[in-house]
PDB file of N, CA and C in Angstrom:
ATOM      1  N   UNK A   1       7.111 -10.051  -0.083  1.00  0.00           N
ATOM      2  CA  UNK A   1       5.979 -10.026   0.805  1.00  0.00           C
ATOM      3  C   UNK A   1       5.018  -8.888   0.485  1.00  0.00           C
ATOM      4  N   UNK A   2       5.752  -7.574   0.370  1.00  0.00           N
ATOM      5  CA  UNK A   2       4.288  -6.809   0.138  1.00  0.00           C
ATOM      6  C   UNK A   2       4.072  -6.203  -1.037  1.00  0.00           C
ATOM      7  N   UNK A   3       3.929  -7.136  -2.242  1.00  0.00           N
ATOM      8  CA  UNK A   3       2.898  -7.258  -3.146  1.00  0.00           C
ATOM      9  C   UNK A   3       2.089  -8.045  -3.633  1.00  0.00           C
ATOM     10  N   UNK A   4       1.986  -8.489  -1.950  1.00  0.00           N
ATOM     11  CA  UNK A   4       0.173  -9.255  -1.759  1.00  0.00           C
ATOM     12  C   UNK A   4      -0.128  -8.003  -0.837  1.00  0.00           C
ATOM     13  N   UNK A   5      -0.088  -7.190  -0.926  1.00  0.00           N
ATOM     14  CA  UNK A   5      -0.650  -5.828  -0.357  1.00  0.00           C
ATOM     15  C   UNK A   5      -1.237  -5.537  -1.184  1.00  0.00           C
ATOM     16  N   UNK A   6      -2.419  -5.308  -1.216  1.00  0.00           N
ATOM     17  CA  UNK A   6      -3.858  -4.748  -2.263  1.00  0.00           C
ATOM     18  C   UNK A   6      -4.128  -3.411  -2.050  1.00  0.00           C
ATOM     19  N   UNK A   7      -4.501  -3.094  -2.895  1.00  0.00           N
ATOM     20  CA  UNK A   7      -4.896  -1.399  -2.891  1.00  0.00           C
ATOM     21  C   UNK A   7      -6.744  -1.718  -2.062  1.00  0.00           C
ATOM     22  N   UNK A   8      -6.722  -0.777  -0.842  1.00  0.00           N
ATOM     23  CA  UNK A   8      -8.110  -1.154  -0.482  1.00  0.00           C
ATOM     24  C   UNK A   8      -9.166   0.101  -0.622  1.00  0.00           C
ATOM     25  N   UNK A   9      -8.690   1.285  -1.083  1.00  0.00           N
ATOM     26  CA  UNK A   9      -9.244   2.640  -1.361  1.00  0.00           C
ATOM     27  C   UNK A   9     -10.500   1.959  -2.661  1.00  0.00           C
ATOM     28  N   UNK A  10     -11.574   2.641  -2.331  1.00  0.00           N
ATOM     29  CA  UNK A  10     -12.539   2.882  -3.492  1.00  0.00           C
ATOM     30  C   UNK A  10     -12.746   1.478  -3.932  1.00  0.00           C
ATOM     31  N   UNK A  11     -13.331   0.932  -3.689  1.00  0.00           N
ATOM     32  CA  UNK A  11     -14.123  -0.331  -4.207  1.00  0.00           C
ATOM     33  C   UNK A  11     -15.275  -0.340  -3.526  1.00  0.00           C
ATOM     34  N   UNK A  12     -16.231  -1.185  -4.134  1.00  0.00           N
ATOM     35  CA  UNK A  12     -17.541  -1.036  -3.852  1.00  0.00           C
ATOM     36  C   UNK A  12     -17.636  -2.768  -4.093  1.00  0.00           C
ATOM     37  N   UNK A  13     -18.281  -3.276  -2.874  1.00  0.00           N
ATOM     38  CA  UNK A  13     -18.057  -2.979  -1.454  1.00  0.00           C
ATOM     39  C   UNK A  13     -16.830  -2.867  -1.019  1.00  0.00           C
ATOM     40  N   UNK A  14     -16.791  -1.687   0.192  1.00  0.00           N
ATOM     41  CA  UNK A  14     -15.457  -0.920   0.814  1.00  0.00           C
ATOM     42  C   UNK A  14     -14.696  -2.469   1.364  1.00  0.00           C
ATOM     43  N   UNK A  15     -13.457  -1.840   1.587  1.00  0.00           N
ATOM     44  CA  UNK A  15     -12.587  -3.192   2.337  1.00  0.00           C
ATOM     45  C   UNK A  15     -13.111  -3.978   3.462  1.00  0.00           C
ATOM     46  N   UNK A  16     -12.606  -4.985   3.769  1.00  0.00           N
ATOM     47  CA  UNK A  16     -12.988  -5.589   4.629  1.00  0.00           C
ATOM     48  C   UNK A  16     -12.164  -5.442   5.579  1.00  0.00           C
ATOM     49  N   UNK A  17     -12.572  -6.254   6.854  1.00  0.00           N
ATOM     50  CA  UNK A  17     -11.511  -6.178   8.537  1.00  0.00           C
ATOM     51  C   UNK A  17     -10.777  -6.793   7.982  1.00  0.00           C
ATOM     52  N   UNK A  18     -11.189  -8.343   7.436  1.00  0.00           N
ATOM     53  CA  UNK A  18      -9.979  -9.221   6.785  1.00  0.00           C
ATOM     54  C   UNK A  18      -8.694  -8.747   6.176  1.00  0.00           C
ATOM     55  N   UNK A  19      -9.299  -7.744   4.974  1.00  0.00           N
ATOM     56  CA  UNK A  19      -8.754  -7.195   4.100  1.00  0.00           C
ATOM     57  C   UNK A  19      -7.450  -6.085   4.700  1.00  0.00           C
ATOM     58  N   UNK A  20      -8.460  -5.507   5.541  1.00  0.00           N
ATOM     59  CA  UNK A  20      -7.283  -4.537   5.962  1.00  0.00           C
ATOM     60  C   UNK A  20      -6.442  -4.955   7.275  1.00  0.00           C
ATOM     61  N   UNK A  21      -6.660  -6.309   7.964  1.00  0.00           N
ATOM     62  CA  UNK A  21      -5.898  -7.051   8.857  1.00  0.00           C
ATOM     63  C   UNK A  21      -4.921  -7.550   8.516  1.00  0.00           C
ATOM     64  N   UNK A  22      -5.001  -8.212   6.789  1.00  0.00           N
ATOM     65  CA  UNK A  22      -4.488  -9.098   6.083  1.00  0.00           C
ATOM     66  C   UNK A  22      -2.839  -7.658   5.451  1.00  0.00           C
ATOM     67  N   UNK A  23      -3.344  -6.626   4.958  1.00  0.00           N
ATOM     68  CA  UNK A  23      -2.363  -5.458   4.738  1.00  0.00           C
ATOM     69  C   UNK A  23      -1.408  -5.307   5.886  1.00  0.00           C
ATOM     70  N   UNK A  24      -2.332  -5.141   6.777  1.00  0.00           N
ATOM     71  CA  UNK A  24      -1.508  -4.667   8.161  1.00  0.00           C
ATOM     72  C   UNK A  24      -0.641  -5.629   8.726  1.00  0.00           C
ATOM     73  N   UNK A  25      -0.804  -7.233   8.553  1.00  0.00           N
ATOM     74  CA  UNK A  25      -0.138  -8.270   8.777  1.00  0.00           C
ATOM     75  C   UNK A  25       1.600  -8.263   7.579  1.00  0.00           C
ATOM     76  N   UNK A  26       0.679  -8.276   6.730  1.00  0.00           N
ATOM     77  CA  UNK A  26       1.929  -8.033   5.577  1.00  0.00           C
ATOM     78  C   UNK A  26       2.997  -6.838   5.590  1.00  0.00           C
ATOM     79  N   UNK A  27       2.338  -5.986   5.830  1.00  0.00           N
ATOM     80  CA  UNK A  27       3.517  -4.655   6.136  1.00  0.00           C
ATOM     81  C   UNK A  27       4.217  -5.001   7.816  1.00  0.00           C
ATOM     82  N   UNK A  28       3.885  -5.161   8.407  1.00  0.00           N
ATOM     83  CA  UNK A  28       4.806  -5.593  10.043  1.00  0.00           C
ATOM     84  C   UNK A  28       5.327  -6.572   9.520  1.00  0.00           C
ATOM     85  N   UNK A  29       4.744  -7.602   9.209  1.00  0.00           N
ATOM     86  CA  UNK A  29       6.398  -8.366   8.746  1.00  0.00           C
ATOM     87  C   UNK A  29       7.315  -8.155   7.745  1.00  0.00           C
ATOM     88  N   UNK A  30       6.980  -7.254   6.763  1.00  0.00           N
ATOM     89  CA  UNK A  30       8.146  -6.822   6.120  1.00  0.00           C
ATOM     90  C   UNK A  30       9.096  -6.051   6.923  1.00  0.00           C
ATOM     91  N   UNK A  31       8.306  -4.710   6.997  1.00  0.00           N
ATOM     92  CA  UNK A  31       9.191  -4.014   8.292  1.00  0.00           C
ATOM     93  C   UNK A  31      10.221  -4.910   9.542  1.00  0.00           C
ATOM     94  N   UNK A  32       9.567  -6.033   9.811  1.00  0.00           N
ATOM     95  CA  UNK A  32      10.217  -6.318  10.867  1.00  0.00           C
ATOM     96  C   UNK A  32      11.138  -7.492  10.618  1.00  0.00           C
ATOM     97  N   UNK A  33      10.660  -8.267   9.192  1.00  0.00           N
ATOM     98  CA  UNK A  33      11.973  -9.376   8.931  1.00  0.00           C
ATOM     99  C   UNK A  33      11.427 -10.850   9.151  1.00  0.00           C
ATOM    100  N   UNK A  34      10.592 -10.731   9.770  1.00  0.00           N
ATOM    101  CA  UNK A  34       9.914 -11.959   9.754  1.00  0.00           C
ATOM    102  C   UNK A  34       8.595 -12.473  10.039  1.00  0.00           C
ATOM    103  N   UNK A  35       8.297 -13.827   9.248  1.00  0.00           N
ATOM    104  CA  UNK A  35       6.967 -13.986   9.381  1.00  0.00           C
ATOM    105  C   UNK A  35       6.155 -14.619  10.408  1.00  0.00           C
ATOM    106  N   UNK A  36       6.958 -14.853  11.494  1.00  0.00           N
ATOM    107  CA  UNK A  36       6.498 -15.537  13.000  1.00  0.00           C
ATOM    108  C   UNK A  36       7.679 -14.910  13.950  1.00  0.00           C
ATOM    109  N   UNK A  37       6.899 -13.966  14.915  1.00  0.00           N
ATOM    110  CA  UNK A  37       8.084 -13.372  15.531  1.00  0.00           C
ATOM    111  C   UNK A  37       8.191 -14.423  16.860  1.00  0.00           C
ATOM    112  N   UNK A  38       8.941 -14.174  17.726  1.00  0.00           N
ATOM    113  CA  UNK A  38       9.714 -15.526  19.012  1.00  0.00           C
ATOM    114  C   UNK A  38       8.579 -15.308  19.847  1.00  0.00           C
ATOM    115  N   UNK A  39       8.468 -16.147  20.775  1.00  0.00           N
ATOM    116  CA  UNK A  39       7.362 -15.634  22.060  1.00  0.00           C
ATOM    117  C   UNK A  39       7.652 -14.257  22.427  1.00  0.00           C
ATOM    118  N   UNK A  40       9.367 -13.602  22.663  1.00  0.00           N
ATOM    119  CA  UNK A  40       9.455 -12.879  23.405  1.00  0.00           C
ATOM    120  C   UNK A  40       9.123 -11.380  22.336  1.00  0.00           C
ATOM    121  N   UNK A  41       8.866 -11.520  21.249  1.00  0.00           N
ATOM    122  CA  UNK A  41       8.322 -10.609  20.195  1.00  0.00           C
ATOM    123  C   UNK A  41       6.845 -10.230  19.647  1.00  0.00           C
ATOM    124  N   UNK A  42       6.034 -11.515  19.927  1.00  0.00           N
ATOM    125  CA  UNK A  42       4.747 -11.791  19.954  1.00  0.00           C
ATOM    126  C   UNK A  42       4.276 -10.580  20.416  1.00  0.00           C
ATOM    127  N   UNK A  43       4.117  -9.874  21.470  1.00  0.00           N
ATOM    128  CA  UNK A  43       3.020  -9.339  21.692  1.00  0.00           C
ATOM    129  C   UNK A  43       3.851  -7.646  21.086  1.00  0.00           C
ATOM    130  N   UNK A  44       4.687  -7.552  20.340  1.00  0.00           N
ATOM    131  CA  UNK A  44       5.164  -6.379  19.922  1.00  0.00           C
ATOM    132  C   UNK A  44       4.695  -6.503  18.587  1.00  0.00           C
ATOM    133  N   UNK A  45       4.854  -7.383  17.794  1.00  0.00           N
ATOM    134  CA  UNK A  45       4.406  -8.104  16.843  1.00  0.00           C
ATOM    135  C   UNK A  45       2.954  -7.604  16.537  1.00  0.00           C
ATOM    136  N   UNK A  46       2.036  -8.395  17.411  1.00  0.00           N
ATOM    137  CA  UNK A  46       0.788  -7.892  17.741  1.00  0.00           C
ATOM    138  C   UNK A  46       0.447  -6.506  17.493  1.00  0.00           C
ATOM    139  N   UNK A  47       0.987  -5.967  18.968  1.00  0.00           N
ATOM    140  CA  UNK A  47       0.552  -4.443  18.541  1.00  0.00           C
ATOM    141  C   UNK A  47       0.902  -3.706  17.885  1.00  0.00           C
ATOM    142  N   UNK A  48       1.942  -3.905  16.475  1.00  0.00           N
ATOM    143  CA  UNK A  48       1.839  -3.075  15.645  1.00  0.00           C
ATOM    144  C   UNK A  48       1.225  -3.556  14.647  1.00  0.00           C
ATOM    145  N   UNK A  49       0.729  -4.542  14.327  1.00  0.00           N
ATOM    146  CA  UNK A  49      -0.532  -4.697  13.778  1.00  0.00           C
ATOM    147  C   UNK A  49      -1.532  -4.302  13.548  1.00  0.00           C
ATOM    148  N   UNK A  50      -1.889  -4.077  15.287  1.00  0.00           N
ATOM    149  CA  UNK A  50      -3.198  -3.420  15.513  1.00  0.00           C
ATOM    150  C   UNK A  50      -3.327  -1.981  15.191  1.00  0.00           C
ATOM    151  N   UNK A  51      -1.672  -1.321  15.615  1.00  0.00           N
ATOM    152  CA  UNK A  51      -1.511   0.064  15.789  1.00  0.00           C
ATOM    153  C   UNK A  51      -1.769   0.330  13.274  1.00  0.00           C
ATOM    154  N   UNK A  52      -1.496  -0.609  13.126  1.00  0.00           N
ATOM    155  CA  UNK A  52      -1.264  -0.423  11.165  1.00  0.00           C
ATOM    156  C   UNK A  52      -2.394  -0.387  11.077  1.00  0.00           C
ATOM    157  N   UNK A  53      -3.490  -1.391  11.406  1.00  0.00           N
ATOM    158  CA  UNK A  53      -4.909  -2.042  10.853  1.00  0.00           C
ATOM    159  C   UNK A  53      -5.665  -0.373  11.293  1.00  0.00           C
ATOM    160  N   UNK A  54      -5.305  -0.063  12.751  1.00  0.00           N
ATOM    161  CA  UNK A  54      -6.254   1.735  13.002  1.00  0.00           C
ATOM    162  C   UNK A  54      -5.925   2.188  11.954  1.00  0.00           C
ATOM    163  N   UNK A  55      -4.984   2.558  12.159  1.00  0.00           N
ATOM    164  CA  UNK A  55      -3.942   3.714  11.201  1.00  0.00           C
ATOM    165  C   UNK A  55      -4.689   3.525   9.706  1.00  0.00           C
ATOM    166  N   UNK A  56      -4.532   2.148   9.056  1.00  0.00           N
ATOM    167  CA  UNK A  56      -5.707   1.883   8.213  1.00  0.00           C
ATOM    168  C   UNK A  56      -6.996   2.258   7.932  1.00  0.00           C
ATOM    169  N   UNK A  57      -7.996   1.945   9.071  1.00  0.00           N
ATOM    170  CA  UNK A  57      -8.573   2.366   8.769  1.00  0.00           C
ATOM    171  C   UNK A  57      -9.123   3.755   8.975  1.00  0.00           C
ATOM    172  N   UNK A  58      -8.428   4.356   9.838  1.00  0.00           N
ATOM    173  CA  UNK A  58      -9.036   5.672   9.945  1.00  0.00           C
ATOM    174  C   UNK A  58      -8.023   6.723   8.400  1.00  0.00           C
ATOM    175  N   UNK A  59      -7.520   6.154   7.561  1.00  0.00           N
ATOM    176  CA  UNK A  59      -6.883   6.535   6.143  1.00  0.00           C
ATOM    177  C   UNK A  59      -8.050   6.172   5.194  1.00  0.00           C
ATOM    178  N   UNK A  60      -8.566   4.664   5.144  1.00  0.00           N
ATOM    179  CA  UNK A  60      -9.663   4.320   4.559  1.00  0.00           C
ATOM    180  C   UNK A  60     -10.674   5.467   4.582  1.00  0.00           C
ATOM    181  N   UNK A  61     -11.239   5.710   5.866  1.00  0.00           N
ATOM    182  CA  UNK A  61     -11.755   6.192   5.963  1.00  0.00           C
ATOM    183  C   UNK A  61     -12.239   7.792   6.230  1.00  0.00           C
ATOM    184  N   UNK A  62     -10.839   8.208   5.948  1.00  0.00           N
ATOM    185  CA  UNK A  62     -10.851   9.924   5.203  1.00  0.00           C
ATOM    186  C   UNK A  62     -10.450  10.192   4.314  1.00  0.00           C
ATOM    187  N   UNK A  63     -10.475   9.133   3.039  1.00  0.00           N
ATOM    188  CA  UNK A  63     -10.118   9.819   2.010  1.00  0.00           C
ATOM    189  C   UNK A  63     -11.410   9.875   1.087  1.00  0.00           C
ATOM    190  N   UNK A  64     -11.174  11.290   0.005  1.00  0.00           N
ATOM    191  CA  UNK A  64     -11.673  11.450  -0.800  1.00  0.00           C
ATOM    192  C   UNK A  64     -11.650  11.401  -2.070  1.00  0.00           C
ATOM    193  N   UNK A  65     -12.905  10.870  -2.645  1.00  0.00           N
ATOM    194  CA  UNK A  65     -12.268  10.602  -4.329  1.00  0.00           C
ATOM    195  C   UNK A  65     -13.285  11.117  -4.785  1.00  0.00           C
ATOM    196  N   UNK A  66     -13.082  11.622  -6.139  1.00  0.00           N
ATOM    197  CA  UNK A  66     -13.867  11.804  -7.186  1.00  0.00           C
ATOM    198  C   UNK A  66     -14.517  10.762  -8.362  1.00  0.00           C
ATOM    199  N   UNK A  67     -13.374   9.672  -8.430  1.00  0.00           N
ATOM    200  CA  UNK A  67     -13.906   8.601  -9.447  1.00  0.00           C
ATOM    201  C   UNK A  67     -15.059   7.651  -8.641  1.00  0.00           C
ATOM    202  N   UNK A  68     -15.559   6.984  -9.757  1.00  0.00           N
ATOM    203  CA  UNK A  68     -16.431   6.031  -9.237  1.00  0.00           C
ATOM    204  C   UNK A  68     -15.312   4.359  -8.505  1.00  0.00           C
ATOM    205  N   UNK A  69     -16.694   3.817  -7.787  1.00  0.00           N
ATOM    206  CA  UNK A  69     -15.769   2.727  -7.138  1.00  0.00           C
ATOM    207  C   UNK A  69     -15.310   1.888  -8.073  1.00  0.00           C
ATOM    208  N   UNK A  70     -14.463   1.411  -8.289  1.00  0.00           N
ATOM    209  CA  UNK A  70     -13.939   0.152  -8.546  1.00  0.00           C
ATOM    210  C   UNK A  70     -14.434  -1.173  -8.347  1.00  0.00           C
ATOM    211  N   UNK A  71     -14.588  -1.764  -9.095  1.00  0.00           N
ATOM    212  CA  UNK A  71     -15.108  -3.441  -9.306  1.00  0.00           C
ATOM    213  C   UNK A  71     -13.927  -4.204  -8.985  1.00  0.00           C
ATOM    214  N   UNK A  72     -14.038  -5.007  -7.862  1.00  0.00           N
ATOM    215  CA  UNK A  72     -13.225  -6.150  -7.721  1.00  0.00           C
ATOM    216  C   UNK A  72     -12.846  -7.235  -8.797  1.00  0.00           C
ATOM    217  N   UNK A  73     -14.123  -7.700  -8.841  1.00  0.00           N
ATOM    218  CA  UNK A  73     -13.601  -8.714 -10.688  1.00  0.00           C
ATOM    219  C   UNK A  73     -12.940  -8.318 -11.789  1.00  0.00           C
ATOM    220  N   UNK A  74     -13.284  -7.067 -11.355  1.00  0.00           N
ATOM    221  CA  UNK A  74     -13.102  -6.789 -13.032  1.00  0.00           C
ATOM    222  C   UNK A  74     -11.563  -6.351 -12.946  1.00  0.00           C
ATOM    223  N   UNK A  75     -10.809  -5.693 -11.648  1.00  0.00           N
ATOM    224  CA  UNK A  75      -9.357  -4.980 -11.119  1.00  0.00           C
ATOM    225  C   UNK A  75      -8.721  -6.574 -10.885  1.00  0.00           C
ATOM    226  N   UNK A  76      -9.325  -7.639 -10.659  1.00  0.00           N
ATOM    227  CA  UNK A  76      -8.663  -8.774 -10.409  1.00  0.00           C
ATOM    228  C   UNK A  76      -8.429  -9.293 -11.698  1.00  0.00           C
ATOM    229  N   UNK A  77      -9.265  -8.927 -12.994  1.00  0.00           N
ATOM    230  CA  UNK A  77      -9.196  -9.872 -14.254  1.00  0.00           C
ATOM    231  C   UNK A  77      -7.780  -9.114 -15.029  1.00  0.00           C
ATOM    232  N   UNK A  78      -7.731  -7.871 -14.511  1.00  0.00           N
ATOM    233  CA  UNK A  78      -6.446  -6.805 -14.957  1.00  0.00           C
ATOM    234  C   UNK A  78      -5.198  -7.432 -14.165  1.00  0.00           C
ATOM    235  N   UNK A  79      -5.625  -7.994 -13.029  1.00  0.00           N
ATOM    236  CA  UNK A  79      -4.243  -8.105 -12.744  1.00  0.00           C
ATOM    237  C   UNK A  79      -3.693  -9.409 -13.191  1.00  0.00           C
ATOM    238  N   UNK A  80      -4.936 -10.199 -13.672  1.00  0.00           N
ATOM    239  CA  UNK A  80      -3.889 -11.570 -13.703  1.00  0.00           C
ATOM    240  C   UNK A  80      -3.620 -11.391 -15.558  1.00  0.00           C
ATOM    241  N   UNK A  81      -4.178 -10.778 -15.834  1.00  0.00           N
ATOM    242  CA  UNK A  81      -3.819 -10.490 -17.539  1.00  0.00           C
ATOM    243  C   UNK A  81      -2.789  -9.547 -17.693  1.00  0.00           C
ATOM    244  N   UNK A  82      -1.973  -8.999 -16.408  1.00  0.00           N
ATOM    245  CA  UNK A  82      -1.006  -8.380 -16.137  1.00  0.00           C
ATOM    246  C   UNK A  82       0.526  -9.279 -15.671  1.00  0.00           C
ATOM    247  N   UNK A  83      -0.415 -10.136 -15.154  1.00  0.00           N
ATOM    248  CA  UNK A  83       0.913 -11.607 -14.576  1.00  0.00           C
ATOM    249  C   UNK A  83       1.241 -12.591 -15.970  1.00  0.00           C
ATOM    250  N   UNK A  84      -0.151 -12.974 -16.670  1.00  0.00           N
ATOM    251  CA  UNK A  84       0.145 -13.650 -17.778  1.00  0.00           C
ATOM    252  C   UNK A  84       0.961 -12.911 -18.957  1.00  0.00           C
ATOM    253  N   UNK A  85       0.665 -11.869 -19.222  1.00  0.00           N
ATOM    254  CA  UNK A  85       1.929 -11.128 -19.963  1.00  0.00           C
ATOM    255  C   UNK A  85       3.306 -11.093 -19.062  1.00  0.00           C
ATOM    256  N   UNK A  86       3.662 -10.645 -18.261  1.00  0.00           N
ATOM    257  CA  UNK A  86       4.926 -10.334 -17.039  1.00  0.00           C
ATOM    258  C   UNK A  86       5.117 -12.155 -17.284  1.00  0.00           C
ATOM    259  N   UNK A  87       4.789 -12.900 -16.957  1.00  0.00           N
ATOM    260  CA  UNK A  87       5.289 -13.960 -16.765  1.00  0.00           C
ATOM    261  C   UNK A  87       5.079 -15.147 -17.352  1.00  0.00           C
ATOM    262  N   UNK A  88       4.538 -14.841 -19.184  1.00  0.00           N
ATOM    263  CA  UNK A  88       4.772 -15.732 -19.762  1.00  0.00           C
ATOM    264  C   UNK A  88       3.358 -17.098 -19.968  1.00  0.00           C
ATOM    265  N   UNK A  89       2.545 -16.883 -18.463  1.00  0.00           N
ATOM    266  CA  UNK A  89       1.353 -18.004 -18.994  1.00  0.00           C
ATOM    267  C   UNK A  89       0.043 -17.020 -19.150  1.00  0.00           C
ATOM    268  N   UNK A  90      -1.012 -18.316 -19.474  1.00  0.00           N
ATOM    269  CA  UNK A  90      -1.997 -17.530 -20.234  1.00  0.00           C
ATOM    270  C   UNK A  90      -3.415 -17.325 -18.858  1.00  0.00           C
ATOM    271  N   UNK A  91      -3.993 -15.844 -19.176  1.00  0.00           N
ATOM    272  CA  UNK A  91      -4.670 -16.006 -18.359  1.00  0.00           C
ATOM    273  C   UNK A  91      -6.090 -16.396 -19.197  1.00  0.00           C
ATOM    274  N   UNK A  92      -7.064 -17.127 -17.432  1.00  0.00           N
ATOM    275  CA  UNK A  92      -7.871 -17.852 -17.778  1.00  0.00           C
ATOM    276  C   UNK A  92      -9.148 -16.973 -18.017  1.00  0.00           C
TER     277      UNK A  92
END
C-alpha cells in the first residue's frame, strides 16, 4: 500500500488537496490494516485522516529547499523507466 505514496515536497505546481488526501488515505490504512474500516471504525478512520492530511500540510508547508522544483513528467518518466528495468517490461 504505501508505495503509491508520492513524494509531494518541491514540485512546481505544489501538491494538491487530492494529492495530499490521497497520502494521508494511504498511510491510515496501512497503519491501521485495512482498506474500509466497519461502521463502528468509520469515523476514527476519518479523523485520522484528517488529523495526517493537517499534519501534511502544515510539513508541506514549512519546509525549506534550496534546489529548484521538480517537474512532474519528467520524475514520472524516471519512475516508470525505473519499473521497466525492476520488472522486466519496456517503458513507453
Amino acid at each position: 500500500m504505501c508505495r503509491n505514496i508520492r513524494v509531494l515536497n518541491n514540485f512546481e505546481p505544489p501538491a494538491t488537496e487530492d494529492e495530499i488526501e490521497a497520502a494521508a488515505m494511504q498511510y491510515v490504512r496501512k497503519v491501521s490494516g485495512m482498506t474500509r474500516p466497519s461502521q463502528a471504525n468509520q469515523a476514527a478512520f476519518d479523523a485520522a485522516v484528517a488529523a495526517v492530511a493537517a499534519a501534511t500540510r502544515e510539513l508541506l508547508g514549512s519546509l525549506v529547499t534550496q534546489s529548484p522544483p521538480r517537474d512532474r513528467k519528467i520524475e514520472a518518466a524516471k519512475a516508470k523507466a525505473r519499473a521497466a528495468e525492476r520488472y522486466g517490461t519496456r517503458a513507453e
